[in-house]
C-alpha atoms as a PDB file:
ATOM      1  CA  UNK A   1     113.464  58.755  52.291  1.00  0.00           C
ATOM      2  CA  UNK A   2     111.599  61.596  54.380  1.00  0.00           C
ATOM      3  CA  UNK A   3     112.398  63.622  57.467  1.00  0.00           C
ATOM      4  CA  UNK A   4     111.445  62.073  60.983  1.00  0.00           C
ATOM      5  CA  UNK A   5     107.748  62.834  61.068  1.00  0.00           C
ATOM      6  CA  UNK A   6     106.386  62.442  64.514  1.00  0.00           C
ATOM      7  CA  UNK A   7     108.001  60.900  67.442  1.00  0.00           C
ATOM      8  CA  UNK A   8     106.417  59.516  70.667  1.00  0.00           C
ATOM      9  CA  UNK A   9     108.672  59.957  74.047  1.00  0.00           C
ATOM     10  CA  UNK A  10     108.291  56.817  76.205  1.00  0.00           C
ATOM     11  CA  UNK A  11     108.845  57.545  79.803  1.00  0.00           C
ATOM     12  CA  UNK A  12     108.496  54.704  82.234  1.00  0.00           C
ATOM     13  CA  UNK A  13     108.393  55.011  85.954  1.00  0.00           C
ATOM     14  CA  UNK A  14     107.365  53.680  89.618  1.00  0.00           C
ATOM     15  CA  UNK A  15     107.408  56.080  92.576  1.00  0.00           C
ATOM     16  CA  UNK A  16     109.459  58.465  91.120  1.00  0.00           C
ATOM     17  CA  UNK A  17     107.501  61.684  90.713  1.00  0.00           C
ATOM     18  CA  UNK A  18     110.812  63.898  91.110  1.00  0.00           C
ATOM     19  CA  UNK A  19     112.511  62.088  87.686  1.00  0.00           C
ATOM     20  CA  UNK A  20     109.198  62.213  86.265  1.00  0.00           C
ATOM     21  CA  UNK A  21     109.309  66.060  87.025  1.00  0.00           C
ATOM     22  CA  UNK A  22     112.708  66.503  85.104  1.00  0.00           C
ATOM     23  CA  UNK A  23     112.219  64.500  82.078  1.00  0.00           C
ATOM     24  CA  UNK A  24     109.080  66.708  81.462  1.00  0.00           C
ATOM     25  CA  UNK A  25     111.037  69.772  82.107  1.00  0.00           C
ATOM     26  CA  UNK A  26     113.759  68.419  79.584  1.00  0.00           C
ATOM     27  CA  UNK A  27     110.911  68.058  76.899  1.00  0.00           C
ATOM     28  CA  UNK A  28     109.187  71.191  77.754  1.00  0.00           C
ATOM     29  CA  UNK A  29     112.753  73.018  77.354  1.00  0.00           C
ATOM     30  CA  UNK A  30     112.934  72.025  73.849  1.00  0.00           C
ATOM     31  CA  UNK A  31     112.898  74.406  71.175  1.00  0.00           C
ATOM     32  CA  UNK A  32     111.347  73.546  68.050  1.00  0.00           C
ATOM     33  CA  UNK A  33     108.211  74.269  66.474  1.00  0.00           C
ATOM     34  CA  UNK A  34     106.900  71.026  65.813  1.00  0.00           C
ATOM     35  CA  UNK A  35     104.843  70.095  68.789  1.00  0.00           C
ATOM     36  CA  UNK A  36     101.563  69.044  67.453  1.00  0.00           C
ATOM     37  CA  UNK A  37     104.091  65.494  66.171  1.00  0.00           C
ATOM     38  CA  UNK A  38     105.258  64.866  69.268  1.00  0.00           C
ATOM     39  CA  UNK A  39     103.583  63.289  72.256  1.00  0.00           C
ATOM     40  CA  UNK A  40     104.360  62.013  75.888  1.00  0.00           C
ATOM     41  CA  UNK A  41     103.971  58.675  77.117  1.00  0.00           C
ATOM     42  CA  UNK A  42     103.686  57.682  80.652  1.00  0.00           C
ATOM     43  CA  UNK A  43     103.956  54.015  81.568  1.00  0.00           C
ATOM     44  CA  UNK A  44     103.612  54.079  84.977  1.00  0.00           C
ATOM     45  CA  UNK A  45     103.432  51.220  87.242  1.00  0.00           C
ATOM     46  CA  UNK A  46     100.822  52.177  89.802  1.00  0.00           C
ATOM     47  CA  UNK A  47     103.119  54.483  91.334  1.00  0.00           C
ATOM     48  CA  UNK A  48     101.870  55.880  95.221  1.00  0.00           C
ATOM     49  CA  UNK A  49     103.957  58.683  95.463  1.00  0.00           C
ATOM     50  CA  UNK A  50     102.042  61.435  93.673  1.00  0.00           C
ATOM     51  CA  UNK A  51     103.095  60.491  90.054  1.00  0.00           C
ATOM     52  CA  UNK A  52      99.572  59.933  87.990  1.00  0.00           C
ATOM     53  CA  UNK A  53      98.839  63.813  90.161  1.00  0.00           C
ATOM     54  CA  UNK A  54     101.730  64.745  88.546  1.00  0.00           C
ATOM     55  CA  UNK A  55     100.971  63.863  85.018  1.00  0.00           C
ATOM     56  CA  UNK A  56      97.545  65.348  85.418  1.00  0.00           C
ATOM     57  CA  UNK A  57      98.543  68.576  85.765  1.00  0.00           C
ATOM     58  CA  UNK A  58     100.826  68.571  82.671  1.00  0.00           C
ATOM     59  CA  UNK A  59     100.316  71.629  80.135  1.00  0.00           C
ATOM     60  CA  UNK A  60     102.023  72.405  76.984  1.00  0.00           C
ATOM     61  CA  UNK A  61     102.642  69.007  75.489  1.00  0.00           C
ATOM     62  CA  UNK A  62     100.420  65.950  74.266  1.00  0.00           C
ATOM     63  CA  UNK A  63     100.224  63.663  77.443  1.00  0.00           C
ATOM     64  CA  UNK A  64      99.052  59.968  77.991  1.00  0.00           C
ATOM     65  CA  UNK A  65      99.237  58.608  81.066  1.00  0.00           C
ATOM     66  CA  UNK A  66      98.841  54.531  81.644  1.00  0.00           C
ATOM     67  CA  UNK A  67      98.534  53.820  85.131  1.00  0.00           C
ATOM     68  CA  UNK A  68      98.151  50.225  86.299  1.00  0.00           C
ATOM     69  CA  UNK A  69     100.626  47.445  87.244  1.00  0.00           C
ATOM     70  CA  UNK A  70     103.538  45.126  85.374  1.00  0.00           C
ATOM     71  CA  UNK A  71     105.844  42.811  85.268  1.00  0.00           C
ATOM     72  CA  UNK A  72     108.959  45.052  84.823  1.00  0.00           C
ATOM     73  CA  UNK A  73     110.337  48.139  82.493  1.00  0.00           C
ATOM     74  CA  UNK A  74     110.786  46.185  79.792  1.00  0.00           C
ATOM     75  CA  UNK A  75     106.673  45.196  79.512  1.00  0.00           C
ATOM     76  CA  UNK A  76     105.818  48.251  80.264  1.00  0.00           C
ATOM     77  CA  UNK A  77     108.296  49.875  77.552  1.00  0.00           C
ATOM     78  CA  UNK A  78     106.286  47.011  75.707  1.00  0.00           C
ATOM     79  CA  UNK A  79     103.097  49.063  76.300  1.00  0.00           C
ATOM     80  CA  UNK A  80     104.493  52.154  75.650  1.00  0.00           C
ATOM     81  CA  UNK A  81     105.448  50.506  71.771  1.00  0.00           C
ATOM     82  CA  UNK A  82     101.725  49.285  71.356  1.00  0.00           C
ATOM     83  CA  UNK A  83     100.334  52.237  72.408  1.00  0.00           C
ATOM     84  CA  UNK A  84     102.290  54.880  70.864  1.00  0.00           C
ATOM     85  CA  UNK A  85     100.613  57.061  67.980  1.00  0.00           C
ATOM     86  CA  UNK A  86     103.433  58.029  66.288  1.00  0.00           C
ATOM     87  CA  UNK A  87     105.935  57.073  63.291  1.00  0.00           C
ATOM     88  CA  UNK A  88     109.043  56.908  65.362  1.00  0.00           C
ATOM     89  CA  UNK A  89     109.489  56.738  69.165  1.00  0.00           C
ATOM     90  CA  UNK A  90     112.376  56.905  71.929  1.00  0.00           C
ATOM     91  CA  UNK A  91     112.669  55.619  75.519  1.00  0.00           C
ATOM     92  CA  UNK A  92     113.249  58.263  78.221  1.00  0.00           C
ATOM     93  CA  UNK A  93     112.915  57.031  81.906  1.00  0.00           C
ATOM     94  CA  UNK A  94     111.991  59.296  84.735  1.00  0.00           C
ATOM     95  CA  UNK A  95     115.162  61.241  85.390  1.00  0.00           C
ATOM     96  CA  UNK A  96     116.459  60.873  82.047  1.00  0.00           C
ATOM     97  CA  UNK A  97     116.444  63.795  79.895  1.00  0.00           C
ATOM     98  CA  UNK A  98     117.731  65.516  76.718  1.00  0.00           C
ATOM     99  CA  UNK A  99     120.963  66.837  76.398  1.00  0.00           C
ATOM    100  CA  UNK A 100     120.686  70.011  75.030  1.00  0.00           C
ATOM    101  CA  UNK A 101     117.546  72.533  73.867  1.00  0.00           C
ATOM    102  CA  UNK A 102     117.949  71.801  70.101  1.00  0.00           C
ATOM    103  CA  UNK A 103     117.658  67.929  70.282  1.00  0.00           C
ATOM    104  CA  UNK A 104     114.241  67.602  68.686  1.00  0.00           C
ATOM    105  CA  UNK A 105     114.744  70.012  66.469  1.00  0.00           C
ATOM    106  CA  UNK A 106     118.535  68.097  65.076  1.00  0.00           C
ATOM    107  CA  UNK A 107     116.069  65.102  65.189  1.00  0.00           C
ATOM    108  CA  UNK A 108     113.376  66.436  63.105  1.00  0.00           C
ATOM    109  CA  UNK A 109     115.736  67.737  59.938  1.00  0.00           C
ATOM    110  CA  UNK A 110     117.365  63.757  59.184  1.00  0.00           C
ATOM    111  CA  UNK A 111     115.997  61.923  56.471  1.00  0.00           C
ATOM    112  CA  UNK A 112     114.969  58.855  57.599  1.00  0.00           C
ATOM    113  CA  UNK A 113     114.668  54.829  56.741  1.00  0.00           C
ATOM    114  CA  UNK A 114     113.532  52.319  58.686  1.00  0.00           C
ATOM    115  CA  UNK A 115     117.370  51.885  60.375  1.00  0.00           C
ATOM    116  CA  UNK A 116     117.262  53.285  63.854  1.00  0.00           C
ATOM    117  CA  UNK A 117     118.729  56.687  64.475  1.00  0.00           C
ATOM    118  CA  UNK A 118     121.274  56.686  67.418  1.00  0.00           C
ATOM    119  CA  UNK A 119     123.357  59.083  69.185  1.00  0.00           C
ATOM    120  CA  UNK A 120     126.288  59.880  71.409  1.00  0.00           C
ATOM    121  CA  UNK A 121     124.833  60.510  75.772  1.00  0.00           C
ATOM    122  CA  UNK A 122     126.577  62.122  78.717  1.00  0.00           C
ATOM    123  CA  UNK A 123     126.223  59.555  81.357  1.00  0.00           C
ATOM    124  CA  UNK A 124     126.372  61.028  84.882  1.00  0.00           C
ATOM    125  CA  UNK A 125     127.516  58.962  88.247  1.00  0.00           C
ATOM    126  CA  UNK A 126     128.167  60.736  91.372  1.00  0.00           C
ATOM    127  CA  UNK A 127     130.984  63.197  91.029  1.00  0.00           C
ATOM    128  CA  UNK A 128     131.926  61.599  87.521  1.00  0.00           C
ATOM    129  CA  UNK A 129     130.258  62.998  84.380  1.00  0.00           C
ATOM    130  CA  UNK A 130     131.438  61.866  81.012  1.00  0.00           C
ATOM    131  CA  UNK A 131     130.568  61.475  77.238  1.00  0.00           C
ATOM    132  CA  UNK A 132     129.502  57.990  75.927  1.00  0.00           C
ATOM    133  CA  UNK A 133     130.312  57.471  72.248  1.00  0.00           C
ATOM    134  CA  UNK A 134     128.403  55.308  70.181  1.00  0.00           C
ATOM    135  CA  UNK A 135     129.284  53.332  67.714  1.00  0.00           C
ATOM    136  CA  UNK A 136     127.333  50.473  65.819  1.00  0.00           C
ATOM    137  CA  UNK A 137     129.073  49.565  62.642  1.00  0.00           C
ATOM    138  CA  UNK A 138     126.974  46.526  61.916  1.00  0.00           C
ATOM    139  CA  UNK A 139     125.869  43.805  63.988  1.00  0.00           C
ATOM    140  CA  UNK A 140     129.029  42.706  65.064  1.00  0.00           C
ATOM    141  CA  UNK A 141     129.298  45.736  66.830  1.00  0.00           C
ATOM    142  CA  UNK A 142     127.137  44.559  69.582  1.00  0.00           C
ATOM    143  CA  UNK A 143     130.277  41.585  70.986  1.00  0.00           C
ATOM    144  CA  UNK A 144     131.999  44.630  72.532  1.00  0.00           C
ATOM    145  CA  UNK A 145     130.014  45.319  76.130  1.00  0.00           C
ATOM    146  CA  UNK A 146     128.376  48.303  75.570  1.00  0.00           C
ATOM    147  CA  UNK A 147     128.152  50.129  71.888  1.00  0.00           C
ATOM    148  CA  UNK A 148     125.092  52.192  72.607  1.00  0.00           C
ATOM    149  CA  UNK A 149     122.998  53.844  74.810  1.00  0.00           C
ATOM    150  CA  UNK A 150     119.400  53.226  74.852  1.00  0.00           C
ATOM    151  CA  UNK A 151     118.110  56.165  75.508  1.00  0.00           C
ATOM    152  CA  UNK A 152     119.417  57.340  72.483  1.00  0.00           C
ATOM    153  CA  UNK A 153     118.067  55.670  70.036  1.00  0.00           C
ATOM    154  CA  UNK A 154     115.191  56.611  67.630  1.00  0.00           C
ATOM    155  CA  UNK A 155     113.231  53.884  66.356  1.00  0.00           C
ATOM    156  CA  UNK A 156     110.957  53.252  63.798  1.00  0.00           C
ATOM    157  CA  UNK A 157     107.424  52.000  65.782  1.00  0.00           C
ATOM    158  CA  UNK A 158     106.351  49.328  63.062  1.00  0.00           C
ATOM    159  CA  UNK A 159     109.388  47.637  63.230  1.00  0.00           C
ATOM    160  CA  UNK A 160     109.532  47.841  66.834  1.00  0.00           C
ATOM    161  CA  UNK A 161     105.871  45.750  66.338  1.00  0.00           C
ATOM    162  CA  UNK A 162     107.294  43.112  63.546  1.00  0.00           C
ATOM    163  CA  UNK A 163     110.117  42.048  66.027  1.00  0.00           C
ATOM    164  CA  UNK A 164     107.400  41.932  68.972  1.00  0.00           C
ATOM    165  CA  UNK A 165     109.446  44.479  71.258  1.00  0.00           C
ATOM    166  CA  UNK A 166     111.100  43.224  74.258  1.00  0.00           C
ATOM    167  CA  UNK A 167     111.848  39.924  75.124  1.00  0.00           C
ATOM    168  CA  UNK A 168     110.518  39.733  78.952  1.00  0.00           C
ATOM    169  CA  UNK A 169     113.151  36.676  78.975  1.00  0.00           C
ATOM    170  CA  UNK A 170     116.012  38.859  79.040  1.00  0.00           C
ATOM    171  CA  UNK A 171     115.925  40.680  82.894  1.00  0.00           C
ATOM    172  CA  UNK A 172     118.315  43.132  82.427  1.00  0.00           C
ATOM    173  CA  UNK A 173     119.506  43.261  79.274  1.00  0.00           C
ATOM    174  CA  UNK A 174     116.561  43.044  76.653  1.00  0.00           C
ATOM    175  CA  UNK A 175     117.090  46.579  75.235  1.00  0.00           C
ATOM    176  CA  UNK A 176     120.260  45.184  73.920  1.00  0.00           C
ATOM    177  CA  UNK A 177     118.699  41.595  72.739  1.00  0.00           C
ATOM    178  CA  UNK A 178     116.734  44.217  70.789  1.00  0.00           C
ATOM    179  CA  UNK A 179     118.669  46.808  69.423  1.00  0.00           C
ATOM    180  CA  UNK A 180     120.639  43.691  67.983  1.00  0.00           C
ATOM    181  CA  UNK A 181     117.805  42.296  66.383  1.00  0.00           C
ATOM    182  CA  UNK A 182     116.649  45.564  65.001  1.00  0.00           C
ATOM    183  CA  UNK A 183     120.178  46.676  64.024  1.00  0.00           C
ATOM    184  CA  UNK A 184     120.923  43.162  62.176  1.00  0.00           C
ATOM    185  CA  UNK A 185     117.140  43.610  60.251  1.00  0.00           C
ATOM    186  CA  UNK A 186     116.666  47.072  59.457  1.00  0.00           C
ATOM    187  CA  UNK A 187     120.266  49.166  60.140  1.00  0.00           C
ATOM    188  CA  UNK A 188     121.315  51.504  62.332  1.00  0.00           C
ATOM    189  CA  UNK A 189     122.284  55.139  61.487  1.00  0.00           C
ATOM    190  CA  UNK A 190     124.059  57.178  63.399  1.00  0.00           C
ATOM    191  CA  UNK A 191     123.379  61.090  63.821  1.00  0.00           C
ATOM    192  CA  UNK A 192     125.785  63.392  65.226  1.00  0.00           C
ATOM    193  CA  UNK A 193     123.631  64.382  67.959  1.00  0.00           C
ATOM    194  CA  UNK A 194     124.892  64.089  71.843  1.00  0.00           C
ATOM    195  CA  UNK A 195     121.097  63.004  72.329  1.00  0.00           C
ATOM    196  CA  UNK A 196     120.431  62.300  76.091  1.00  0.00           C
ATOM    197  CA  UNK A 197     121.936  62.590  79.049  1.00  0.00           C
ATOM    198  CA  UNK A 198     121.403  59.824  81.893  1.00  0.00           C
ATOM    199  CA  UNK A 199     122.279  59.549  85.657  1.00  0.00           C
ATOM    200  CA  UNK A 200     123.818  56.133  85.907  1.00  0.00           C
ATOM    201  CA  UNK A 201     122.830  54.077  89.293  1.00  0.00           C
ATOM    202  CA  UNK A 202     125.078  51.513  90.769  1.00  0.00           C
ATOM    203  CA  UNK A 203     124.379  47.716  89.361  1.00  0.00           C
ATOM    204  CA  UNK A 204     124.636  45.242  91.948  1.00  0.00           C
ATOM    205  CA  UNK A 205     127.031  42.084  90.586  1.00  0.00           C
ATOM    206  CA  UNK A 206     124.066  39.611  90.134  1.00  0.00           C
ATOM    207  CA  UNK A 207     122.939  42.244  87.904  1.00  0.00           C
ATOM    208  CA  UNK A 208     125.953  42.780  85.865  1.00  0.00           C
ATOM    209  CA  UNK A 209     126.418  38.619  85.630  1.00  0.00           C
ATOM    210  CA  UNK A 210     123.272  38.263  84.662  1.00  0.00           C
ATOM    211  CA  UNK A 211     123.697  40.927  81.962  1.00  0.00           C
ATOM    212  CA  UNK A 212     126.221  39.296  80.493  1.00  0.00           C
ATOM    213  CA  UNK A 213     124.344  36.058  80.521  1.00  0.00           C
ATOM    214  CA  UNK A 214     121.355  37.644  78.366  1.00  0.00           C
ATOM    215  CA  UNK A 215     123.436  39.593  75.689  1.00  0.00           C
ATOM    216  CA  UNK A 216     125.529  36.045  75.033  1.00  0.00           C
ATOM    217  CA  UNK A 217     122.084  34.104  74.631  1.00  0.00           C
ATOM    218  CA  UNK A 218     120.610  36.865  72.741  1.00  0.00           C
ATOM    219  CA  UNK A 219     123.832  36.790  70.323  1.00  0.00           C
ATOM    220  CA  UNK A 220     123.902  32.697  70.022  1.00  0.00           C
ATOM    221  CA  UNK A 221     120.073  32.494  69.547  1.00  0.00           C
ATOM    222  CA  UNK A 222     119.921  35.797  67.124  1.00  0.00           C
ATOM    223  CA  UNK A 223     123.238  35.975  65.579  1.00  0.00           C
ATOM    224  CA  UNK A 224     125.103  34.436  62.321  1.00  0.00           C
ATOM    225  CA  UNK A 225     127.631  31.742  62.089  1.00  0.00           C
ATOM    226  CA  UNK A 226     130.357  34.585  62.957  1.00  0.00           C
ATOM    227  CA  UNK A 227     128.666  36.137  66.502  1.00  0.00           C
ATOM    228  CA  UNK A 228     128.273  32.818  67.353  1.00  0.00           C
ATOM    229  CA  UNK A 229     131.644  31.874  67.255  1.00  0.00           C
ATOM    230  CA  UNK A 230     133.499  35.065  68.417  1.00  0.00           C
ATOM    231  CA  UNK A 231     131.130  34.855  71.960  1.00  0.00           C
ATOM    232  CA  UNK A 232     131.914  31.272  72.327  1.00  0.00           C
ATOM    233  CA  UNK A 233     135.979  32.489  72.548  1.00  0.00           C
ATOM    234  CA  UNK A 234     135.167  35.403  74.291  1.00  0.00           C
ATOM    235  CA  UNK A 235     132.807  34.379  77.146  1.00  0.00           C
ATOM    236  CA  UNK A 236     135.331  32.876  79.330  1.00  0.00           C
ATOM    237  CA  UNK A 237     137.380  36.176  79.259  1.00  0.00           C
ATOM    238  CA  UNK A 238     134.212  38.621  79.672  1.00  0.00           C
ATOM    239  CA  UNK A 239     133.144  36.368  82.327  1.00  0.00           C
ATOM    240  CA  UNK A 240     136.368  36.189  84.316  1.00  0.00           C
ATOM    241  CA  UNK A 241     136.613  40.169  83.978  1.00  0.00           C
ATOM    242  CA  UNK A 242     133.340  41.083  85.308  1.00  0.00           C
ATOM    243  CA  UNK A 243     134.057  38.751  88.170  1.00  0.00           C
ATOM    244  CA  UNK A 244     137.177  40.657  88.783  1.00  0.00           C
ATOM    245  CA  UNK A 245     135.606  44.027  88.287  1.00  0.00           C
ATOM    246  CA  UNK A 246     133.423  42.873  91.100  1.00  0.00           C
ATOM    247  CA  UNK A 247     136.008  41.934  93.221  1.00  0.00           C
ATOM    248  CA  UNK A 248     137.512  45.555  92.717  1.00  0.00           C
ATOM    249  CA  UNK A 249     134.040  47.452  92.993  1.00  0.00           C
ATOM    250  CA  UNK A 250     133.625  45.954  96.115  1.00  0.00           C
ATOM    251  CA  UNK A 251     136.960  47.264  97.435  1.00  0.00           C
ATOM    252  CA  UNK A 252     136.458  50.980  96.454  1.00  0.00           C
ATOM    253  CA  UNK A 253     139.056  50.305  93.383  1.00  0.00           C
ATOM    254  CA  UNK A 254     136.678  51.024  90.696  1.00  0.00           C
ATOM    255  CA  UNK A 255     135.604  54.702  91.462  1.00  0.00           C
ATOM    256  CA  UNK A 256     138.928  55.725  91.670  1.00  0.00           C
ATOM    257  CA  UNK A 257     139.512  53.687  88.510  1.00  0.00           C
ATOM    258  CA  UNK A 258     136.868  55.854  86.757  1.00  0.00           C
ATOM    259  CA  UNK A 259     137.680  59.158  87.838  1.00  0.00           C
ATOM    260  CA  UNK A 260     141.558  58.638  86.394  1.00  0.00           C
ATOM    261  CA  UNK A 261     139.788  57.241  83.034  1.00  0.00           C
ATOM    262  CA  UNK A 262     137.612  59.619  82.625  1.00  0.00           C
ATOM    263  CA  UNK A 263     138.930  62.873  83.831  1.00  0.00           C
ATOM    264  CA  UNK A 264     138.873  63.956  80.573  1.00  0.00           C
ATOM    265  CA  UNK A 265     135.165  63.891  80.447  1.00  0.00           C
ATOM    266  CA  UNK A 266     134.853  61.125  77.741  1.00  0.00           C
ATOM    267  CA  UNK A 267     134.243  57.456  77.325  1.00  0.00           C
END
């Protein structure tokens, strides 16, 4: 095993030249002395709002900017994984950015595999802002909803290649379709780094259905004889609840909901 050598920041985007703005101010905070092994990606999806102006004007960090359309985040995260120069690489969308100055640096000093590194996140949502704790402990790991946060996870590029990245199939939920496939193939370790920190959005209920849909197919189609079985029981329950949670969201229920869960600040 050897440290993390070089890493390659993905940052996708579409019209969003002020997220753009403060994920590169996130990177450019960092403080580490390793810059010549990291570079910036940005997958951008023929943005009109100023964005490629932007990235031209960058200065203090290796920047490639891919301008042109898609057919979604997930091909053009695709794109950022074919493209991307270095040993390792992690997914930062426009607005997304890292938690803390010394995150690189914590990065750079673990010994490292080919099992992904991944980290705790502070997720932020209106007037809510909380800590999201990871936890993958094996694939099995990935029946419960939400185990991980993709933004922060470190993975190796070649594997990234052998599994042929994301699955456009999955609409919404094909970073977790792969994180499974990765996890169940090469490991997952995790670091005790809070690595990113994330504004969530609101996600419409045809959205959060539909999620649900793709992690259950991912898990029949990629899983063993026991991830199989366990989402065949479960379905009908995680089904009926996201219905309800609907049903509640809808009536203002849920925010208050979350602000009593987590006053405390974590998840």
């Amino acid at each position: 095993m050897t440290n993390l050598s070089g890493l390659s920041i993905v940052t996708v985007t579409y019209n969003n030249v002020v997220g753009l703005t403060k994920t590169y101010d996130s990177i450019c905070r960092q403080v580490f002395d390793k810059w010549s092994r990291v570079e910036w990606l940005v997958i951008d999806g023929g943005s009109t709002d100023g964005s490629a102006q932007f990235s031209s004007s960058v200065e203090n960090i290796s920047l490639r900017l891919f301008s042109e359309s898609d057919q979604g985040i997930y091909d053009a995260m695709n794109k950022g994984i074919a493209l991307a120069k270095m040993d390792w690489v992690i997914f930062l969308n426009a607005g997304d950015e890292f938690n803390e100055f010394t995150v690189l640096d914590q990065l750079f000093q673990h010994r490292v595999g080919l099992e992904m590194l991944y980290g705790d996140s502070i997720f932020e949502h209106r007037d809510i802002r909380y800590k999201f704790n990871a936890e993958i402990l094996g694939s099995r790991s990935f029946l419960s909803h939400n185990c991980f946060c993709h933004q922060s996870i470190v993975y190796n590029t070649k594997c990234l290649r052998l599994l042929c990245g994301y699955n456009l199939n999955y609409q919404v939920s094909s970073d977790f379709d792969l994180t499974f496939r990765y996890a169940k193939r090469f490991g997952a370790v995790k670091v005790n780094v809070v690595i990113s920190k994330c504004e969530l959005g609101g996600v419409s209920s045809v959205r959060r259905l539909r999620s649900l849909y793709d992690r259950t197919h991912s898990l029949l189609v990629n899983g063993g004889g026991f991830e199989r079985g366990s989402i065949i029981l479960i379905f009908p329950f995680q089904w009926s609840k996201l219905l309800l949670i609907n049903l509640f969201e809808s009536w203002g229920f849920m925010a208050q909901y979350r602000r009593f869960k987590y006053r405390n600040g974590t998840f």
